[in-house]
C-alpha atoms as a PDB file:
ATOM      1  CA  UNK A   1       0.000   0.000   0.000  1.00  0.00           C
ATOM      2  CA  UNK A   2       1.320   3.203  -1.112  1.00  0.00           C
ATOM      3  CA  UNK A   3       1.584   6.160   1.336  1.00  0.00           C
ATOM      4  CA  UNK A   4      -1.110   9.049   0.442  1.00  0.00           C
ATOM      5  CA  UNK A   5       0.619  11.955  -0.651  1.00  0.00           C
ATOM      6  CA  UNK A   6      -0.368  15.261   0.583  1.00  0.00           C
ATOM      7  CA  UNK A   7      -1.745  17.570  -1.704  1.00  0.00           C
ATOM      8  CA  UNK A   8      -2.615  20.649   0.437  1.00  0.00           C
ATOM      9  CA  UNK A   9      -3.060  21.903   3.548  1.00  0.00           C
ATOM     10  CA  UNK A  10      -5.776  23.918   4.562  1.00  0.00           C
ATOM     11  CA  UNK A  11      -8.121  24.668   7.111  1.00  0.00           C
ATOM     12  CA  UNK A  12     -12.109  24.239   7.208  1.00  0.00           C
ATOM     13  CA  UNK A  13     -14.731  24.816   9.508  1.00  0.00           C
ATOM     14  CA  UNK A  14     -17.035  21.939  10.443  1.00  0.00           C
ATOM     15  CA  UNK A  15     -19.932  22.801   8.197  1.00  0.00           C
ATOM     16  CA  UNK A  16     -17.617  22.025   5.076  1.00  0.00           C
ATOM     17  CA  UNK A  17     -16.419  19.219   6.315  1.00  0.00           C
ATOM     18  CA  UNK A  18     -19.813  17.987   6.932  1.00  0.00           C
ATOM     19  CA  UNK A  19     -20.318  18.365   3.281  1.00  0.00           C
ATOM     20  CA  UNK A  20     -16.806  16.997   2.124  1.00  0.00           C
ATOM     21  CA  UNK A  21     -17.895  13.759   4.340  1.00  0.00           C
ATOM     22  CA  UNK A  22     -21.243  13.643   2.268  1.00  0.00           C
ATOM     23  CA  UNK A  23     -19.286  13.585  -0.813  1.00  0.00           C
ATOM     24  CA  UNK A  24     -17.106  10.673   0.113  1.00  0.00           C
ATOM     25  CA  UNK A  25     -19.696   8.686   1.528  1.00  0.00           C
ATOM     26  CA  UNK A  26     -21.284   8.687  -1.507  1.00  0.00           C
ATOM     27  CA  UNK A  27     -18.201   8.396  -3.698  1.00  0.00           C
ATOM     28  CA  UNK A  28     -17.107   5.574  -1.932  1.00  0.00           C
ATOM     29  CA  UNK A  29     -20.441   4.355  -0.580  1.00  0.00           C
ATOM     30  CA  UNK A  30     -19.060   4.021   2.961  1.00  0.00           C
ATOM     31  CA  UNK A  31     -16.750   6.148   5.675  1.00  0.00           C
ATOM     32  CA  UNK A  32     -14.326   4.224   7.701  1.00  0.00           C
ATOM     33  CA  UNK A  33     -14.177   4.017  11.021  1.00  0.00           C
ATOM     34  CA  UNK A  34     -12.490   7.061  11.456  1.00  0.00           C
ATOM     35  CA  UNK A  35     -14.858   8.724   9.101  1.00  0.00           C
ATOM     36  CA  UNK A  36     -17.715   7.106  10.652  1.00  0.00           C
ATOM     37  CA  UNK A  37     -16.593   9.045  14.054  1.00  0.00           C
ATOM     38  CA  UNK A  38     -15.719  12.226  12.523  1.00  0.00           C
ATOM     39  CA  UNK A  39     -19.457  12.359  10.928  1.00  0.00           C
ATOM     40  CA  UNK A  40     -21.273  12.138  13.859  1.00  0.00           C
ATOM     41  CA  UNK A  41     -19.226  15.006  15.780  1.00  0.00           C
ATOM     42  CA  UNK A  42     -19.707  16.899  12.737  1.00  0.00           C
ATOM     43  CA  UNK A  43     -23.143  16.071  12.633  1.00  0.00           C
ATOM     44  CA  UNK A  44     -23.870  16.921  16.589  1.00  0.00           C
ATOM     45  CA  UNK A  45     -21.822  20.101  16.631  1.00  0.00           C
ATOM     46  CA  UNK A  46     -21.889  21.549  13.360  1.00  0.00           C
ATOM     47  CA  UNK A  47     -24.421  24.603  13.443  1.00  0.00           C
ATOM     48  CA  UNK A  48     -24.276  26.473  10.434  1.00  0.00           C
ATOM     49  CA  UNK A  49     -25.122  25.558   6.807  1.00  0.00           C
ATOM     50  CA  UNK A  50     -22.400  25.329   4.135  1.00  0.00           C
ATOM     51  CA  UNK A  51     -23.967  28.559   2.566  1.00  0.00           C
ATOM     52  CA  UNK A  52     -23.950  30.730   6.165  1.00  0.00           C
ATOM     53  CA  UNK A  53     -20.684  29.582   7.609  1.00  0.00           C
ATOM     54  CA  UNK A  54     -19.239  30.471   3.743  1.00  0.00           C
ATOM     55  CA  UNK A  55     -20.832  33.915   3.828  1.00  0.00           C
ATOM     56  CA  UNK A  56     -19.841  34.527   7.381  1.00  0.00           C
ATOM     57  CA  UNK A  57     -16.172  33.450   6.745  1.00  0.00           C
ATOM     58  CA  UNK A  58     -16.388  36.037   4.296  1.00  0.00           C
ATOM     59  CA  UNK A  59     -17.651  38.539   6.309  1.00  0.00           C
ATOM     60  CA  UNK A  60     -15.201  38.032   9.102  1.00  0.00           C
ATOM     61  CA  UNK A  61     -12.472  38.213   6.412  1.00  0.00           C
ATOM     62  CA  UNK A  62     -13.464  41.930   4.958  1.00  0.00           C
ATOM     63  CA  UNK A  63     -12.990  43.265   8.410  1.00  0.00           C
ATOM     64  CA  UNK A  64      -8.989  43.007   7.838  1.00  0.00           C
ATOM     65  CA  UNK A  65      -8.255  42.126  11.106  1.00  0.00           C
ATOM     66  CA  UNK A  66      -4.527  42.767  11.743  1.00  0.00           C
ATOM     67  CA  UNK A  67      -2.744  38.910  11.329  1.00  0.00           C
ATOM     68  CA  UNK A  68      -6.437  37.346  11.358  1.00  0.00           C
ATOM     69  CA  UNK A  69      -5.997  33.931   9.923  1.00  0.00           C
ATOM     70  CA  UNK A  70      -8.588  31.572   7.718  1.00  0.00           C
ATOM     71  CA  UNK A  71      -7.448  29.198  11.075  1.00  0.00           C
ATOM     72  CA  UNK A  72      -8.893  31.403  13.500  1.00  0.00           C
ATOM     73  CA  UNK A  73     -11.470  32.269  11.215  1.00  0.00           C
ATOM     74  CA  UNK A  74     -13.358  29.035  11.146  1.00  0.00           C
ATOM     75  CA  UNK A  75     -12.751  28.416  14.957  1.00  0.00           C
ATOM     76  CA  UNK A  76     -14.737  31.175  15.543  1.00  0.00           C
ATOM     77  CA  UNK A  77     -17.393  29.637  13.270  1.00  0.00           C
ATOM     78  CA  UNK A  78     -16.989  26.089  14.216  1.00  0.00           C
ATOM     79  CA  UNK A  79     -18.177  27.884  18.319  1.00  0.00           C
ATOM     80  CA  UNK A  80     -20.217  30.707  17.329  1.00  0.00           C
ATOM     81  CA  UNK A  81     -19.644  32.805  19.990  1.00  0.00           C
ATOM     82  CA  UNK A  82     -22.581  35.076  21.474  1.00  0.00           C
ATOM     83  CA  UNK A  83     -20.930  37.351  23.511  1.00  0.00           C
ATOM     84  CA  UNK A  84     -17.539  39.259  24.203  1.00  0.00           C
ATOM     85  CA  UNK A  85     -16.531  37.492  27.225  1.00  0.00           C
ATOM     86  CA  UNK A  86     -17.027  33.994  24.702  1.00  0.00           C
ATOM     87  CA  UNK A  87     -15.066  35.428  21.825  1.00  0.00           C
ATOM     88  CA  UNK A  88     -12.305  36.647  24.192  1.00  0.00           C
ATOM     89  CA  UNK A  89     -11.848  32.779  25.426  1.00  0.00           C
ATOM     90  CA  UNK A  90     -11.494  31.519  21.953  1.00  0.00           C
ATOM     91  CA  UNK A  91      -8.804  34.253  21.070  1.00  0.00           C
ATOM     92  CA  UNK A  92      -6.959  33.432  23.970  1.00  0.00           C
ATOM     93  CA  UNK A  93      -5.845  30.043  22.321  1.00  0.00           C
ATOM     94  CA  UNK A  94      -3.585  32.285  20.156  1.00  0.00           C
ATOM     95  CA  UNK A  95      -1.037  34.295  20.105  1.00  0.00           C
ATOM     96  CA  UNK A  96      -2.833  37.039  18.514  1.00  0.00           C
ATOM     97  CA  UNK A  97      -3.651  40.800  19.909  1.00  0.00           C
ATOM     98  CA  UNK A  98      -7.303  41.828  19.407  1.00  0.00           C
ATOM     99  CA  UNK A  99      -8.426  44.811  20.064  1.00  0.00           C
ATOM    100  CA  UNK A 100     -11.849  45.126  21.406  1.00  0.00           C
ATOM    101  CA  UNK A 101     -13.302  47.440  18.599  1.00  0.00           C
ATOM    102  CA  UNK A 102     -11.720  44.668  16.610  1.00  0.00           C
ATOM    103  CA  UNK A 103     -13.672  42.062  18.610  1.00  0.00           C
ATOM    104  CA  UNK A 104     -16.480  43.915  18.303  1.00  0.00           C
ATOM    105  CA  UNK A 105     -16.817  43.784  14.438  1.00  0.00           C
ATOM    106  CA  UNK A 106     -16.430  39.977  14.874  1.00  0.00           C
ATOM    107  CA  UNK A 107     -19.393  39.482  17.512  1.00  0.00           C
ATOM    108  CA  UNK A 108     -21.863  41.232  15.300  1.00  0.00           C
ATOM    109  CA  UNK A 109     -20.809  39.839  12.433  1.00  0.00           C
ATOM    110  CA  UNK A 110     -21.156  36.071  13.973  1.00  0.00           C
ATOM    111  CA  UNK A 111     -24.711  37.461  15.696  1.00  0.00           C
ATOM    112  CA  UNK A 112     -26.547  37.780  12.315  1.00  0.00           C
ATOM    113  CA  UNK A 113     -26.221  34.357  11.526  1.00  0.00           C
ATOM    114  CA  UNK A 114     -26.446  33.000  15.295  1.00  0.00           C
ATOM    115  CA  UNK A 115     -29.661  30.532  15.745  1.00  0.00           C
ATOM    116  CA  UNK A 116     -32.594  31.835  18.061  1.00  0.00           C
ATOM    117  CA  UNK A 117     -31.591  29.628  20.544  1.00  0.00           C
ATOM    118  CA  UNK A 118     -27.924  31.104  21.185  1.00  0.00           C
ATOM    119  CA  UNK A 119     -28.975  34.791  20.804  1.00  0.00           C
END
């Protein structure tokens, strides 16, 4: 067996990986194991639609956010934080200064597309 090669590395938010899962399920009619696992964490976390989590990663990429990565991008939407305080917590995994007009931009931008029950 030969050793996959790897093509690219890149990061996604759950909501697209949700739908690259779909596609290989039915490409190859069945996940493995590991597969298997990933799509039901995907499946019982994921909370935004391919079309909203694209749009908001969009959205949180106009603000041009001093050293904002497409990494810290989709952690915010993998969480969808509510408030400040939640936001802050998330940032705090990185070595990256916010400001808090900066933060913000981000929370109201992640509101809009936040479901009832999180609001």
């Amino acid at each position: 067996m030969t050793k996959p090669e790897i093509l690219e590395k890149k990061s996604i938010n759950m909501s697209v990986l949700k739908e690259d899962l779909a596609k290989i399920q039915k490409r190859d009619g069945e996940l493995s194991f590991r597969g298997n696992k990933t799509d039901e964490y995907v499946k019982e976390f994921s909370i935004l639609k391919t079309k909203d989590a694209e749009e908001l990663f969009k959205k949180l990429e106009e603000l041009n956010i001093p050293r904002l990565k497409d990494t810290h991008i989709n952690k915010i939407i993998d969480i969808m934080p509510a408030s400040m305080p939640e936001l802050k917590l998330i940032m705090q995994g990185y070595a990256l200064p916010v400001t808090n007009d900066n933060l913000k931009k981000m929370i109201d931008a992640v509101k809009k597309y936040l479901p009832e029950k999180k609001k």
